[in-house]
Protein backbone atom coordinates (compact mmCIF):
# COMPACT_ATOMS: atom_id res chain seq x y z
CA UNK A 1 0.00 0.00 0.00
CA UNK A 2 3.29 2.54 0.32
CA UNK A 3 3.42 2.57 -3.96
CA UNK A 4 -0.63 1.28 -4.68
CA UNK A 5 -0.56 0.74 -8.53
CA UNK A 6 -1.91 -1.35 -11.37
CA UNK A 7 -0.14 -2.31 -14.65
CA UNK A 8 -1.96 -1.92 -18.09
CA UNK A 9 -1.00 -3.33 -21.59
CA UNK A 10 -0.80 -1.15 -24.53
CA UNK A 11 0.13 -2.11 -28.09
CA UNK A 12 0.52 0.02 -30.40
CA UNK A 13 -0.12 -2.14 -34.10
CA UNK A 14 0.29 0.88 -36.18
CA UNK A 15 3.47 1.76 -38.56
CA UNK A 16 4.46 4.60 -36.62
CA UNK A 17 5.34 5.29 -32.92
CA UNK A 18 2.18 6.60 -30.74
CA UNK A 19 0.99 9.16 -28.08
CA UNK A 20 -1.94 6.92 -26.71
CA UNK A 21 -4.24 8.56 -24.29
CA UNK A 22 -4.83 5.47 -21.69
CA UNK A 23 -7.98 5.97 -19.08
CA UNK A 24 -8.28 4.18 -16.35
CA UNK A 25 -11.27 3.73 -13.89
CA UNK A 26 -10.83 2.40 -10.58
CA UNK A 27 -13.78 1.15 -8.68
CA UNK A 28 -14.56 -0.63 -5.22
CA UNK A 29 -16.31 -3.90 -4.74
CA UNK A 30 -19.51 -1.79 -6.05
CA UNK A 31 -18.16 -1.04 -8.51
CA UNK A 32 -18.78 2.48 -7.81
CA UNK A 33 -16.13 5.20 -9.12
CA UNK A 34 -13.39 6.24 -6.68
CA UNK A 35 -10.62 7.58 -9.20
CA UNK A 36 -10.33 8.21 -13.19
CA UNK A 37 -7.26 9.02 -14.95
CA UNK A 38 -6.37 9.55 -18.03
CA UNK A 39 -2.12 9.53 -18.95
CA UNK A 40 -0.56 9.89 -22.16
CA UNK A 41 1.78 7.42 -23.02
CA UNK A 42 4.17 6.75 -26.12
CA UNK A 43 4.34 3.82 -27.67
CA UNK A 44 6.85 2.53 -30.74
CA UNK A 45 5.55 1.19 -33.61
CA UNK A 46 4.46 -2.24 -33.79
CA UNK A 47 5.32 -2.59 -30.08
CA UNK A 48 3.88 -3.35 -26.77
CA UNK A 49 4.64 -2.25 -23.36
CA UNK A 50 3.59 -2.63 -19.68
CA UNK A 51 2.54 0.49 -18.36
CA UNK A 52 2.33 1.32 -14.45
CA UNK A 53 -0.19 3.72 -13.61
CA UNK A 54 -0.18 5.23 -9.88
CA UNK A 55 -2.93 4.79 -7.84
CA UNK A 56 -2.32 6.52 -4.90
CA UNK A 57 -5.18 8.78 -3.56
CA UNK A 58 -7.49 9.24 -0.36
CA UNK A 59 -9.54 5.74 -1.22
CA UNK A 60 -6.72 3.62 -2.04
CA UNK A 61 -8.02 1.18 0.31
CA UNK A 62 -10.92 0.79 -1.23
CA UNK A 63 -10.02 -0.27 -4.94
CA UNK A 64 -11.43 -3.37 -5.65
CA UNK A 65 -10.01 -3.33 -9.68
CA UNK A 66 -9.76 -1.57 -12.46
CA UNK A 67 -11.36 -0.91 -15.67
CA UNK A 68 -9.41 0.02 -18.96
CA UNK A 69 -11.22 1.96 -21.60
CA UNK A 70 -10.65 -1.10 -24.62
CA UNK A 71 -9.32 1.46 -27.46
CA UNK A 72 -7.57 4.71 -26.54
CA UNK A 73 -7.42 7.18 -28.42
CA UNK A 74 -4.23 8.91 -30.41
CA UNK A 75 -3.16 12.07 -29.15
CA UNK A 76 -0.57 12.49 -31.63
């Protein structure tokens, strides 16, 4: 609980390295919101990477999981 954080996979499939705009939702046992976050992350072409997003906050305790949005969207 000192470094609270969940690890996301993002390939990129296109040609050409990727600013991807990952969002995250966590949610208790609920599954009621407690935090959204969006990060921008690059990613080479034709690659795949592990990506650690924080999730460190006042409800920390409470996150049950976490939901990925299934496409993200290029920022650039």
């Amino acid at each position: 609980m000192e470094d609270p954080y969940a690890t996301v996979d993002i390939r990129n499939p296109n040609a050409h390295e990727a600013v991807l705009e990952v969002k995250i939702h966590f949610v208790d046992a609920y599954g009621s919101p407690l935090l959204d976050t969006s990060n921008q992350v690059v990613v080479a072409a034709k690659d795949e990477l592990a990506y650690r997003v924080p999730a460190k906050f006042q409800y920390t305790d409470r996150i049950a999981h976490c939901e990925v949005e299934p496409v993200v969207r290029a920022v650039r």
